[in-house]
C-alpha atoms as a PDB file:
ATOM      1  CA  UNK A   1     117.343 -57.136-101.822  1.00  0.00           C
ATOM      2  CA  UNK A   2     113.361 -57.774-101.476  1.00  0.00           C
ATOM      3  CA  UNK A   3     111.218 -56.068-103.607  1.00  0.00           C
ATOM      4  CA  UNK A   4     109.431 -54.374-100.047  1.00  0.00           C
ATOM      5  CA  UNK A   5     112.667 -52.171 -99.551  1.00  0.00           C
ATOM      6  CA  UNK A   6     112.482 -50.997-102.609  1.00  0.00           C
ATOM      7  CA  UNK A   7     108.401 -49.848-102.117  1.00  0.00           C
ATOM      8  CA  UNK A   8     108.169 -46.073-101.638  1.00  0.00           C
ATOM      9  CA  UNK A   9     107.653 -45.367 -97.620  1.00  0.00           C
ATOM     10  CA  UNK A  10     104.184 -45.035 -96.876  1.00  0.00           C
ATOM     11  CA  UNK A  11     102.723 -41.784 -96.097  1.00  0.00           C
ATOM     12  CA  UNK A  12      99.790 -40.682 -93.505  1.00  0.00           C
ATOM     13  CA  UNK A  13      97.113 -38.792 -95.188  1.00  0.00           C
ATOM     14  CA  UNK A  14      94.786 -36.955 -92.882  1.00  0.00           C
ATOM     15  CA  UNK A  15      91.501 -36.633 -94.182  1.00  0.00           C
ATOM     16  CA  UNK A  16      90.120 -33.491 -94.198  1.00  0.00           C
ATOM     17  CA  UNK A  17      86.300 -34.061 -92.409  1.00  0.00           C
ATOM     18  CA  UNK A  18      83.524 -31.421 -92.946  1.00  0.00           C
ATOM     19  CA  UNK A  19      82.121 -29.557 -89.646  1.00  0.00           C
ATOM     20  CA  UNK A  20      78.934 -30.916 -88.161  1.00  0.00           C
ATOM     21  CA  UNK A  21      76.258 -28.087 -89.282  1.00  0.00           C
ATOM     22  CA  UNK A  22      75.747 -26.062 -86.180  1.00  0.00           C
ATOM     23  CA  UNK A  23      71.527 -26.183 -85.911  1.00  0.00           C
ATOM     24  CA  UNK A  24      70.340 -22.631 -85.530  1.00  0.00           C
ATOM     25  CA  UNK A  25      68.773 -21.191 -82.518  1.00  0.00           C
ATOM     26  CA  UNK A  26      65.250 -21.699 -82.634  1.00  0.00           C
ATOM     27  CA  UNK A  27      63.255 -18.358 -81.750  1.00  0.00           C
ATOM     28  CA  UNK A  28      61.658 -17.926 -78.361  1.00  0.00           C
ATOM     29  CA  UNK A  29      58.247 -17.258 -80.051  1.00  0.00           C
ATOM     30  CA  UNK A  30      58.775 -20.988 -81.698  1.00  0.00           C
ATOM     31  CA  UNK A  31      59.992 -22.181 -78.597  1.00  0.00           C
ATOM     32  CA  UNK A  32      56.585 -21.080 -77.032  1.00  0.00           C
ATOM     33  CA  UNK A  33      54.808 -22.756 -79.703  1.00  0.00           C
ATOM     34  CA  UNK A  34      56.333 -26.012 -79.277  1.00  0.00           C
ATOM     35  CA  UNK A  35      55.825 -26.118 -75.603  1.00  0.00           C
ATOM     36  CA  UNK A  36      52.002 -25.224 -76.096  1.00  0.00           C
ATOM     37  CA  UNK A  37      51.988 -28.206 -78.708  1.00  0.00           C
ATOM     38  CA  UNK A  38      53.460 -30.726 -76.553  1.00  0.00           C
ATOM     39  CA  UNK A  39      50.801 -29.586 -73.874  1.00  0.00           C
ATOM     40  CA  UNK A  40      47.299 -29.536 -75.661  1.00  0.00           C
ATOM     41  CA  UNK A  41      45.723 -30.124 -72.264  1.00  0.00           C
ATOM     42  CA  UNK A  42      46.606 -26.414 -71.337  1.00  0.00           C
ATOM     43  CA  UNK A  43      45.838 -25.228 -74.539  1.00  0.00           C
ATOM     44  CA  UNK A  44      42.415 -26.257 -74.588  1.00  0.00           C
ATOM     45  CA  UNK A  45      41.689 -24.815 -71.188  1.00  0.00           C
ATOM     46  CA  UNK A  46      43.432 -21.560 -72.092  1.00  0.00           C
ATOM     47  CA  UNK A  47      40.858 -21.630 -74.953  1.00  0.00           C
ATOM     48  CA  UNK A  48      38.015 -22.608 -72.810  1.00  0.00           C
ATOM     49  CA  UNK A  49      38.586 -20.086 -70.224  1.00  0.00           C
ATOM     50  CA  UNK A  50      38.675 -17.175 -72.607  1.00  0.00           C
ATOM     51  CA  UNK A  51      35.088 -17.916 -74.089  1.00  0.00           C
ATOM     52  CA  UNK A  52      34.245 -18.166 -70.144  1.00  0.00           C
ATOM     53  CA  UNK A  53      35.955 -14.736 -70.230  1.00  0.00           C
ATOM     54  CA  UNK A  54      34.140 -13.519 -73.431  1.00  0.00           C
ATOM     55  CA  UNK A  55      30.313 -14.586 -71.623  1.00  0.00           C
ATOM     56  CA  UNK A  56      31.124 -13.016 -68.583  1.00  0.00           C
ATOM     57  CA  UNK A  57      32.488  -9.463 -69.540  1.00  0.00           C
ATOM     58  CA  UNK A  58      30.852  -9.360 -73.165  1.00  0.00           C
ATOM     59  CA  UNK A  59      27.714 -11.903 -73.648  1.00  0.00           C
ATOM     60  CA  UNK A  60      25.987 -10.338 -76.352  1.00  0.00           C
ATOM     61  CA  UNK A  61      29.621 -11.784 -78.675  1.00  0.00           C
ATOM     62  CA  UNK A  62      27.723 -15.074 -77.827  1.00  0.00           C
ATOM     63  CA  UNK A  63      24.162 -14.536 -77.787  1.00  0.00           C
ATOM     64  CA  UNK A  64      21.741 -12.194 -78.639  1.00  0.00           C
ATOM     65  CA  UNK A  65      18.633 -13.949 -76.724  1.00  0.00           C
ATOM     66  CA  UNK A  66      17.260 -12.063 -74.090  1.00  0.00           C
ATOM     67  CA  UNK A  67      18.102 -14.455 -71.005  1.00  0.00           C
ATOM     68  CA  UNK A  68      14.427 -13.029 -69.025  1.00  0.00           C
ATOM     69  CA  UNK A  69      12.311 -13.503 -72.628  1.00  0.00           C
ATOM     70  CA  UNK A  70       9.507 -16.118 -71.660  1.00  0.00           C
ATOM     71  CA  UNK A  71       7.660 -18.081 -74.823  1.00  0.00           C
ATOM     72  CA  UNK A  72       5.061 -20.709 -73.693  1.00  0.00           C
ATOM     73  CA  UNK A  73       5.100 -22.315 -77.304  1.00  0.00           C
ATOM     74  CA  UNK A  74       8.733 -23.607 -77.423  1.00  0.00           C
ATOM     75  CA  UNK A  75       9.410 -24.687 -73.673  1.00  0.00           C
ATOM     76  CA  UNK A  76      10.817 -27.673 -73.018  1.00  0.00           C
ATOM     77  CA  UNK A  77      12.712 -28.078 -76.291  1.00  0.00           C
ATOM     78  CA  UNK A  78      15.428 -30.366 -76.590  1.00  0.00           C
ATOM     79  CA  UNK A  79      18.944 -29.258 -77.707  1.00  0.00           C
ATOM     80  CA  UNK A  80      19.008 -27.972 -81.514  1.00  0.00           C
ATOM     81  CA  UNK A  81      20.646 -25.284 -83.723  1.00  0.00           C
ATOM     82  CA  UNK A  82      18.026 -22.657 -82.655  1.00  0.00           C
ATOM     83  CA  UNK A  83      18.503 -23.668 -79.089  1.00  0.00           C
ATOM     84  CA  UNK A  84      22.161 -24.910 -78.519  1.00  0.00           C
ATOM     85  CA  UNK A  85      21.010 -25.848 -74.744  1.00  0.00           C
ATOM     86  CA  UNK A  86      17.548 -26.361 -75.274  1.00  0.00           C
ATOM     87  CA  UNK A  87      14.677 -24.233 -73.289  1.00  0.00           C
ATOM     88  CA  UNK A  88      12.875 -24.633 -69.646  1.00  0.00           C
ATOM     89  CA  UNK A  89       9.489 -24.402 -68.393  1.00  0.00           C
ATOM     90  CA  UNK A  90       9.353 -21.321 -69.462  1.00  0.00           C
ATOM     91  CA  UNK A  91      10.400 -20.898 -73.011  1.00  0.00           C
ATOM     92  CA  UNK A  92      13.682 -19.467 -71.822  1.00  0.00           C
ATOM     93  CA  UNK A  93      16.684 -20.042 -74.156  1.00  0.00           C
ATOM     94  CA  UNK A  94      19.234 -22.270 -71.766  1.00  0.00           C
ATOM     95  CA  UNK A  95      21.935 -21.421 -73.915  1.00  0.00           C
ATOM     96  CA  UNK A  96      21.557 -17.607 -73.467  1.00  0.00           C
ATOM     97  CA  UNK A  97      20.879 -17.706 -69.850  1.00  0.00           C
ATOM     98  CA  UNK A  98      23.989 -20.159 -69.043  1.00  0.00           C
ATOM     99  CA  UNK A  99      25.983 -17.242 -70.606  1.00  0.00           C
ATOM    100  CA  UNK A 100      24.437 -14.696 -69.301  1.00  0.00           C
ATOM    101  CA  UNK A 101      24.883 -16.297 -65.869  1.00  0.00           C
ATOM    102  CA  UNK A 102      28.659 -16.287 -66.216  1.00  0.00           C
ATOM    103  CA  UNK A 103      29.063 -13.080 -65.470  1.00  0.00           C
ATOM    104  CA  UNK A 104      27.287 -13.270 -61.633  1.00  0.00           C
ATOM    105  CA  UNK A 105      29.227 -16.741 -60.857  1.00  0.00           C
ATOM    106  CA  UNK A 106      32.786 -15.633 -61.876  1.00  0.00           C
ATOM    107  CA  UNK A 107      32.133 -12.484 -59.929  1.00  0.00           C
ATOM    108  CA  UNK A 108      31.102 -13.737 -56.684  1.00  0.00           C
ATOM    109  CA  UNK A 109      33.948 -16.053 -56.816  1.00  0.00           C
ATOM    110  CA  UNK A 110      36.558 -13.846 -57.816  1.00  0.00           C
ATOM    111  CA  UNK A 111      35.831 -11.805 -54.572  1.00  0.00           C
ATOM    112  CA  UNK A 112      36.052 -14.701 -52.829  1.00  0.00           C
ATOM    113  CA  UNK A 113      39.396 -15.670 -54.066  1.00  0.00           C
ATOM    114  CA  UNK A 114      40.363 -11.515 -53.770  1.00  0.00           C
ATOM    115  CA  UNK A 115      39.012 -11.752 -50.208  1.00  0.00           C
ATOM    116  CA  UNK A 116      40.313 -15.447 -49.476  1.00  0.00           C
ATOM    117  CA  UNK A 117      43.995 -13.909 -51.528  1.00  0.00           C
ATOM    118  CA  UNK A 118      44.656 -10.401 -49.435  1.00  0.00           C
ATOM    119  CA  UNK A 119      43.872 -11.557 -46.094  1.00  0.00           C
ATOM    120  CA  UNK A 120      45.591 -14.171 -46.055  1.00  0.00           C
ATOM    121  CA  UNK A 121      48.155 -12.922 -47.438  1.00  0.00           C
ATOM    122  CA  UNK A 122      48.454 -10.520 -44.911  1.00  0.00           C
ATOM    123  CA  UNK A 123      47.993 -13.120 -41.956  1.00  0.00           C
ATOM    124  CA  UNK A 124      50.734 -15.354 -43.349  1.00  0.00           C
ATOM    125  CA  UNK A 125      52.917 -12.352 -44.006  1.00  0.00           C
ATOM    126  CA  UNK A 126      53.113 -10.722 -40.286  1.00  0.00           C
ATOM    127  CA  UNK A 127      52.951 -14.218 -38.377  1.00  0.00           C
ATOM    128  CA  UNK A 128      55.848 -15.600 -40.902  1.00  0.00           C
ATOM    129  CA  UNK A 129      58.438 -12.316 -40.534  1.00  0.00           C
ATOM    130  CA  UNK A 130      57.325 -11.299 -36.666  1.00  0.00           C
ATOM    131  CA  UNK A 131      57.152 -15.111 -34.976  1.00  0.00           C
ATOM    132  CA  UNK A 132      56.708 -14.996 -31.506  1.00  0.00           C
ATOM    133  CA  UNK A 133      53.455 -15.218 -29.714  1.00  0.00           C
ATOM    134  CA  UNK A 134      51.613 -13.313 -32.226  1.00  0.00           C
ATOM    135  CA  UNK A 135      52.734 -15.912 -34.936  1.00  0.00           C
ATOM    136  CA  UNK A 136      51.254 -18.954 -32.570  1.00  0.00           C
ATOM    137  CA  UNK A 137      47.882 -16.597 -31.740  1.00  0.00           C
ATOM    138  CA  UNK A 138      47.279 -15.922 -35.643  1.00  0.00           C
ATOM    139  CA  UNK A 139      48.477 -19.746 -36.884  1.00  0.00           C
ATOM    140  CA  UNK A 140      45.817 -20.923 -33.663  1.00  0.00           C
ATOM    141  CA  UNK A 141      43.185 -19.285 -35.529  1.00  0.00           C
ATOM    142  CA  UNK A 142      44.137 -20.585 -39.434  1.00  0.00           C
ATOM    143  CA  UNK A 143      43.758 -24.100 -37.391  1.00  0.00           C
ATOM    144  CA  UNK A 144      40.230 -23.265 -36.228  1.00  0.00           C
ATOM    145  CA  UNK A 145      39.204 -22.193 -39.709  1.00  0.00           C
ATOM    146  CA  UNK A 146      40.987 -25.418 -40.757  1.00  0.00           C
ATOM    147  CA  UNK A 147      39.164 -27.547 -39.105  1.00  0.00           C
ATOM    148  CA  UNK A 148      35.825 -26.688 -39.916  1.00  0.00           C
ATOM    149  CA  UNK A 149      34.561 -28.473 -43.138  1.00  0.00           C
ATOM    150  CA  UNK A 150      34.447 -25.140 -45.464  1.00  0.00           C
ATOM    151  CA  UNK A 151      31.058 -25.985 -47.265  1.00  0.00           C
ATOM    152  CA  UNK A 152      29.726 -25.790 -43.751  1.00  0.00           C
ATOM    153  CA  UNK A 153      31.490 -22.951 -42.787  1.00  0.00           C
ATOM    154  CA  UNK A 154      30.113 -21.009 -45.713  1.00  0.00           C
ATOM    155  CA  UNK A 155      26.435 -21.821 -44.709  1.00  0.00           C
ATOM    156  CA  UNK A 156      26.975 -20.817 -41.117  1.00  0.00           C
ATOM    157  CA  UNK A 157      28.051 -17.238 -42.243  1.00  0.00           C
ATOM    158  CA  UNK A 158      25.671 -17.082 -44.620  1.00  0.00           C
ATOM    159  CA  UNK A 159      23.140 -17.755 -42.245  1.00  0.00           C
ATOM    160  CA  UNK A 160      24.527 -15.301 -40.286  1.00  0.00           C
ATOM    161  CA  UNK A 161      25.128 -12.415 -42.980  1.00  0.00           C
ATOM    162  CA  UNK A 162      21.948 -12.896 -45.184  1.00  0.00           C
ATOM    163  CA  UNK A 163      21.162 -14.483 -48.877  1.00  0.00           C
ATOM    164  CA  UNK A 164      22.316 -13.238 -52.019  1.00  0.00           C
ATOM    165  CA  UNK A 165      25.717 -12.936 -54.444  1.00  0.00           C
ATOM    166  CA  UNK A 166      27.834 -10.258 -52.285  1.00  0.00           C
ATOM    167  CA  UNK A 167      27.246 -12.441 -48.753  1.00  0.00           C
ATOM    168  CA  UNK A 168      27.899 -16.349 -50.806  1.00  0.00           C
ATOM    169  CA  UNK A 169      31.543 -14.274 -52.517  1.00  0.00           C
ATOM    170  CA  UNK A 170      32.102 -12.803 -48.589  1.00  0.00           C
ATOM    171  CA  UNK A 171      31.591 -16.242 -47.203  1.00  0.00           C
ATOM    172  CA  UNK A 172      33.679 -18.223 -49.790  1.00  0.00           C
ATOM    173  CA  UNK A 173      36.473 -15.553 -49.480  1.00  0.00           C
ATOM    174  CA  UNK A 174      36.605 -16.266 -45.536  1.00  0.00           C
ATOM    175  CA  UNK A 175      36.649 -19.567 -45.893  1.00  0.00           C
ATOM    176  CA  UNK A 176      39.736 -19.424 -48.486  1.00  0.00           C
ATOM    177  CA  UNK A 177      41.569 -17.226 -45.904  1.00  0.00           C
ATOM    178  CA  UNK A 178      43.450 -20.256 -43.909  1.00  0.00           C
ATOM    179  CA  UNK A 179      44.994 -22.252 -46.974  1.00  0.00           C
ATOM    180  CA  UNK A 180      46.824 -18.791 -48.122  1.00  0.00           C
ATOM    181  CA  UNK A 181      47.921 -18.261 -44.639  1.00  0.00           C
ATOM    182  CA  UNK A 182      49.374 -21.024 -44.360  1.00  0.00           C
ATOM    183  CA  UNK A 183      51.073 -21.545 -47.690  1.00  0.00           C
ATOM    184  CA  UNK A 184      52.278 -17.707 -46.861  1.00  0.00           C
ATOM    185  CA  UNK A 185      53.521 -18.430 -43.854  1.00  0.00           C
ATOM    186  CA  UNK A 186      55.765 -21.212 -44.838  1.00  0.00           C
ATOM    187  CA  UNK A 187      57.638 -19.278 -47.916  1.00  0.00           C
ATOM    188  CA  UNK A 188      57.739 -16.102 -45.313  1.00  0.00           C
ATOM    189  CA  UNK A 189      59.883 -18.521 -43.348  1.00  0.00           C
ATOM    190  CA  UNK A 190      61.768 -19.935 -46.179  1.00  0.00           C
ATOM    191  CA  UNK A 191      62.815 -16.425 -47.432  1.00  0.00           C
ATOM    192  CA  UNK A 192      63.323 -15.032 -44.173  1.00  0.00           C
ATOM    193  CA  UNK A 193      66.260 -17.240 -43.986  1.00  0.00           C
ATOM    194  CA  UNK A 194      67.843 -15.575 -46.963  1.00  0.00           C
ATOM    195  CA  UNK A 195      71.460 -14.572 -47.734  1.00  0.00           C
ATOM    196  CA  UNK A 196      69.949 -11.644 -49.279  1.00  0.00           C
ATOM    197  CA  UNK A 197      67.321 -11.076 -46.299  1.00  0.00           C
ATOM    198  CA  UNK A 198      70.322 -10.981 -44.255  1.00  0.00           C
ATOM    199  CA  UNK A 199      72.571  -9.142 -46.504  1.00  0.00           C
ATOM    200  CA  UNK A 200      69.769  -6.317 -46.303  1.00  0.00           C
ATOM    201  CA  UNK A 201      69.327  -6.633 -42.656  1.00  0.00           C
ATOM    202  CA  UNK A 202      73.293  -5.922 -41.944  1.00  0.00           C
ATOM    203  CA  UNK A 203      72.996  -2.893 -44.451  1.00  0.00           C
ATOM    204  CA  UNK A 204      70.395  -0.807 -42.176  1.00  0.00           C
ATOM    205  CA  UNK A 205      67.530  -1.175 -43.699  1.00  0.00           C
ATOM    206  CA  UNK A 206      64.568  -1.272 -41.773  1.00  0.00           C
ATOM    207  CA  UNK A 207      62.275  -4.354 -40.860  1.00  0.00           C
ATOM    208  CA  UNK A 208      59.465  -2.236 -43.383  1.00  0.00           C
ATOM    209  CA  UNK A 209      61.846  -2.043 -46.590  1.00  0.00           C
ATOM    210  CA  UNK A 210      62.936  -5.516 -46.218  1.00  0.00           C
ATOM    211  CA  UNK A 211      59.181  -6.923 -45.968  1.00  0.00           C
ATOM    212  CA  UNK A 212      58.385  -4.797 -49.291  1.00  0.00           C
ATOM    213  CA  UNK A 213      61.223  -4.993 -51.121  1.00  0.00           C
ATOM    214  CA  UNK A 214      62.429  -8.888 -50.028  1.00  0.00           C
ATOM    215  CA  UNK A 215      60.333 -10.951 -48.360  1.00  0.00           C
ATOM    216  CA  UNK A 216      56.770 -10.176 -50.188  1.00  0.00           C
ATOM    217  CA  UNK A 217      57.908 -10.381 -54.043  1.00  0.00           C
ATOM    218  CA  UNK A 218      60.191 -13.293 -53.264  1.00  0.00           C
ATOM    219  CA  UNK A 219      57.391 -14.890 -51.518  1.00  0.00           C
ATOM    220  CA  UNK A 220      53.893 -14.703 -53.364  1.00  0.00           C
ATOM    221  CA  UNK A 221      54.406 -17.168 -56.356  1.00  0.00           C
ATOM    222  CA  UNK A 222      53.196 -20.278 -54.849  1.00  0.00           C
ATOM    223  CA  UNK A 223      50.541 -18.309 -53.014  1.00  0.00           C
ATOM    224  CA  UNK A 224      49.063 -17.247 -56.548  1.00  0.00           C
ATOM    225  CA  UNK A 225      49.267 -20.491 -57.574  1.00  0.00           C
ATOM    226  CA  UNK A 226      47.145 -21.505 -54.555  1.00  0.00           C
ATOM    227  CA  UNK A 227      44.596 -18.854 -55.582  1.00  0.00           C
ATOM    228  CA  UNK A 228      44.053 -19.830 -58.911  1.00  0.00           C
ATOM    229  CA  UNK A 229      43.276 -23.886 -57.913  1.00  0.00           C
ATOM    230  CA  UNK A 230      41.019 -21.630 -55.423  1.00  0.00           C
ATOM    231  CA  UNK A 231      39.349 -19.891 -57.889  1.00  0.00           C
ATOM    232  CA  UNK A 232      38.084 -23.291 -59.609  1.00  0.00           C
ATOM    233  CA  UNK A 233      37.180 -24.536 -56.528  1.00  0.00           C
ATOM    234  CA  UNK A 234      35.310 -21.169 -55.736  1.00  0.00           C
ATOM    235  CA  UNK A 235      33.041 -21.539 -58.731  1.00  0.00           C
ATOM    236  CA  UNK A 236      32.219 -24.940 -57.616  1.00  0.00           C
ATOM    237  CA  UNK A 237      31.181 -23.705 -54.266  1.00  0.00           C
ATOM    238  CA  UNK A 238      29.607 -20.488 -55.190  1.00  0.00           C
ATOM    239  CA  UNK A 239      27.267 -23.113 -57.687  1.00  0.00           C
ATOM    240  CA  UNK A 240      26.877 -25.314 -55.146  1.00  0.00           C
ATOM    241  CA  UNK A 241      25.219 -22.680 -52.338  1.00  0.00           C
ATOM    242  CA  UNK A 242      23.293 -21.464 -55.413  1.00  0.00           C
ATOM    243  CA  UNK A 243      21.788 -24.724 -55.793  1.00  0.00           C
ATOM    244  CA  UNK A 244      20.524 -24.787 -52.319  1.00  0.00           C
ATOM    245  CA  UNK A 245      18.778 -21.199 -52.652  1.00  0.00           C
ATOM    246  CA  UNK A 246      21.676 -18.858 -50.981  1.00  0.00           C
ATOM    247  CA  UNK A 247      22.550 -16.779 -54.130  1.00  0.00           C
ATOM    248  CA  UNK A 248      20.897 -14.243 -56.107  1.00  0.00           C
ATOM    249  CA  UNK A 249      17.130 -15.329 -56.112  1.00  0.00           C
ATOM    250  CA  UNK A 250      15.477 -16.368 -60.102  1.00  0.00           C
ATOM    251  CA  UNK A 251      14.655 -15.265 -62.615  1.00  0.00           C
ATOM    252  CA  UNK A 252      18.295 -13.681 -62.485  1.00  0.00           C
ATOM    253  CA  UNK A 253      20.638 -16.592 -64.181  1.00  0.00           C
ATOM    254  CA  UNK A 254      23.158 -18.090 -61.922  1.00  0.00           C
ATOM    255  CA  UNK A 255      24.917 -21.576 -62.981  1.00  0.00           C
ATOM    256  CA  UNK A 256      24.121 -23.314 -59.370  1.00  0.00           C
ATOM    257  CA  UNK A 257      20.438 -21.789 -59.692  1.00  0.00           C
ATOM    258  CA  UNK A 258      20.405 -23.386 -63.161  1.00  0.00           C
ATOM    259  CA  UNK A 259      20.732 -26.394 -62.033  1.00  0.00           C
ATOM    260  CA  UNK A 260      18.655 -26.386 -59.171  1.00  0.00           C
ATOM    261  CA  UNK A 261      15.768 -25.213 -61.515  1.00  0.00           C
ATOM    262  CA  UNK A 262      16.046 -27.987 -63.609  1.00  0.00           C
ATOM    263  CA  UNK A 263      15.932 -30.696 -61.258  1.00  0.00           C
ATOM    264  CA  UNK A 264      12.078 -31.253 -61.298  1.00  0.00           C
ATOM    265  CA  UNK A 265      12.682 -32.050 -65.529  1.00  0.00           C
ATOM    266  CA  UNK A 266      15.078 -34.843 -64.752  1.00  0.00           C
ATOM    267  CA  UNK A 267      12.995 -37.552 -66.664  1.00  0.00           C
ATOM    268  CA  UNK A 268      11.166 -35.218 -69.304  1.00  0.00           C
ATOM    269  CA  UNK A 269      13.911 -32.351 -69.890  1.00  0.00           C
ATOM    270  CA  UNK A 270      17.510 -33.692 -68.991  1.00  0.00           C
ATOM    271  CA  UNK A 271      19.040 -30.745 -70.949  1.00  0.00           C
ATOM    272  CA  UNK A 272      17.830 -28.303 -68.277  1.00  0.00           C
ATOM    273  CA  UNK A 273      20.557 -29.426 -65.508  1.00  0.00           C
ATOM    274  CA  UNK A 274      23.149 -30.850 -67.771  1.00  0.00           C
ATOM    275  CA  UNK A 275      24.246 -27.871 -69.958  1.00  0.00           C
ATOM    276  CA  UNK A 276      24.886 -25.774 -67.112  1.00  0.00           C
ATOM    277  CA  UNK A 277      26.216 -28.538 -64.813  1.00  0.00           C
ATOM    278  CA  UNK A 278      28.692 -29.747 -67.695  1.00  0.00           C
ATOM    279  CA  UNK A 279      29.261 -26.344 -68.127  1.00  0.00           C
ATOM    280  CA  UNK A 280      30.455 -25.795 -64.307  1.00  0.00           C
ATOM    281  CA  UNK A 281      32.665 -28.723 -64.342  1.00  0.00           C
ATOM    282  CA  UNK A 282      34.794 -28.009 -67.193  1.00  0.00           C
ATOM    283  CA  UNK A 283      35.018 -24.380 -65.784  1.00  0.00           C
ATOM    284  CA  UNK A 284      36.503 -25.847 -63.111  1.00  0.00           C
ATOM    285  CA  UNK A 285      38.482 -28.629 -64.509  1.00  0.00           C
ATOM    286  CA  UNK A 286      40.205 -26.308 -66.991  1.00  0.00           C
ATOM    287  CA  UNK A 287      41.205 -23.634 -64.009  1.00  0.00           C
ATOM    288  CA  UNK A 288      42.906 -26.674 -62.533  1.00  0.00           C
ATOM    289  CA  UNK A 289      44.787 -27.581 -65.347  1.00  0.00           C
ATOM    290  CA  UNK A 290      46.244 -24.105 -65.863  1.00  0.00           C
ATOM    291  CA  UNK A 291      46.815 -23.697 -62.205  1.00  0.00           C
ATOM    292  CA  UNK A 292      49.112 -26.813 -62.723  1.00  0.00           C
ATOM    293  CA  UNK A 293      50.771 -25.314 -65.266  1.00  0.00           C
ATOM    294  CA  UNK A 294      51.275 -22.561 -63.478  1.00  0.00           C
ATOM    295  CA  UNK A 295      52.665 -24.901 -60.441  1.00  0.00           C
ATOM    296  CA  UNK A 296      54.919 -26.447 -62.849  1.00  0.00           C
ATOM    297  CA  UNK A 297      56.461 -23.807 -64.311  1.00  0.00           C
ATOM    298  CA  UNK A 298      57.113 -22.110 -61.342  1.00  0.00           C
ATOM    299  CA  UNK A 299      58.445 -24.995 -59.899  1.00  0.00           C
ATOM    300  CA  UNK A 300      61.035 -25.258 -62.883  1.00  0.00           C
END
């Protein structure tokens, strides 16, 4: 007999293994915090565009310079802690008058992006859900408003509805009308395709209801997107017919007339276009980031 007959049979111990640790859910307010931190491009616009908010509705948070106050002995100064933005010709605090001017930019171009917004809206709505000839007639017209350069567009109605803030916002807004048509149009077509367009349609409901209740709210997100990369590019174009004289006339602060009033100082007084110029573009470049955020998560 060999000694392995006479070992004990071997036995199969399972080992007992320890559950992996379930991770807790992580709270949606974290969760929101996380995102923001993995996207400090948006969080720094945010941030910028709710000082921009701040100068426009409440300036006097920011400054307490009188924008109009003239003083011959300090004009021309360069950029300093009593004069963040330096001073023109006239002794006027740049700083103070850039904010001050907020207010009369974003206002002229929010009605243009209201104006630019509702109408077009409107346009892309009925020529979307109706078709038919009236959809070719309206779409004809978009085209024509398409393919006129817009800057020059805005300066023809200008010229034809007279200077100031009200006329540049009605012009802009006009202008803006065609690229929410359009972008209307298209989702009106998308949705009107709909199992739940048709579900409605089958149930009696009338062409009216549907439009409110289906088409419009299921239809309108990419169209807001559109108007917010409008708005930036409104304040760029509201500054820019500014510059060339069609706004509200001086000594009433506007960014574009900013500019424009610095541009004799290039070589003595730099500061005088390039505080409000700089801040123009970053206006603009930080509605364009959180209009592709916007895009983005909409898109998700």
């Amino acid at each position: 007999m060999s000694l392995d007959t006479l070992a004990p049979p071997a036995i199969d111990v399972e080992v007992a293994t320890a559950p992996a640790p379930i991770a807790a859910p992580v709270p949606r307010r974290s969760r929101r915090l996380l995102a923001a931190a993995r996207r400090p491009g948006v969080v720094l616009a945010t941030v910028w565009l709710l000082l921009i908010a701040v100068a426009a509705f409440v300036p006097r948070l920011l400054t307490s310079v009188d924008p109009l106050a003239t003083n011959p002995k300090s004009k021309l100064q360069s950029p300093s802690w009593s004069h963040l933005f330096g001073t023109d010709q006239l002794g006027r605090d740049l700083f103070s008058r850039t904010v001050h001017g907020t207010e009369l930019t974003l206002r002229t171009a929010l009605l243009a992006v209201v104006i630019g917004l509702v109408v077009g809206t409107l346009i892309g709505l009925v020529a979307g859900f109706v078709g038919g000839w009236l959809d070719d007639l309206l779409m004809r017209l978009v085209d024509v408003l398409l393919a006129i350069p817009a800057l020059l567009l805005s300066l023809a109605l200008i010229t034809a509805l007279g200077f100031g803030a009200f006329n540049v916002g009605l012009a802009v807004g006009l202008v803006n009308i065609a690229g929410c048509a359009r972008i209307m149009r298209a989702e009106v077509l998308r949705v009107r395709e709909s199992v739940y367009v048709e579900a409605a349609h089958t149930g009696g409901s009338s062409w009216l209801r549907v439009l409110y209740r289906h088409v419009l709210p299921n239809s309108t997100g990419p169209v807001l997107v559109l108007a917010t990369l409008q708005f930036g590019v409104a304040i760029l174009t509201v500054s820019a017919l500014s510059f060339l004289g069609y706004g509200t006339q001086p000594p009433t602060p506007e960014w574009g007339s900013l500019v424009a009033s610095g541009r004799d100082f290039l070589r003595t007084a730099w500061w005088l276009t390039t505080m409000p110029g700089i801040t123009v573009a970053v206006t603009v470049l930080a509605v364009n980031r959180v209009a592709h955020g916007l895009d983005r998560r909409s898109g998700s």
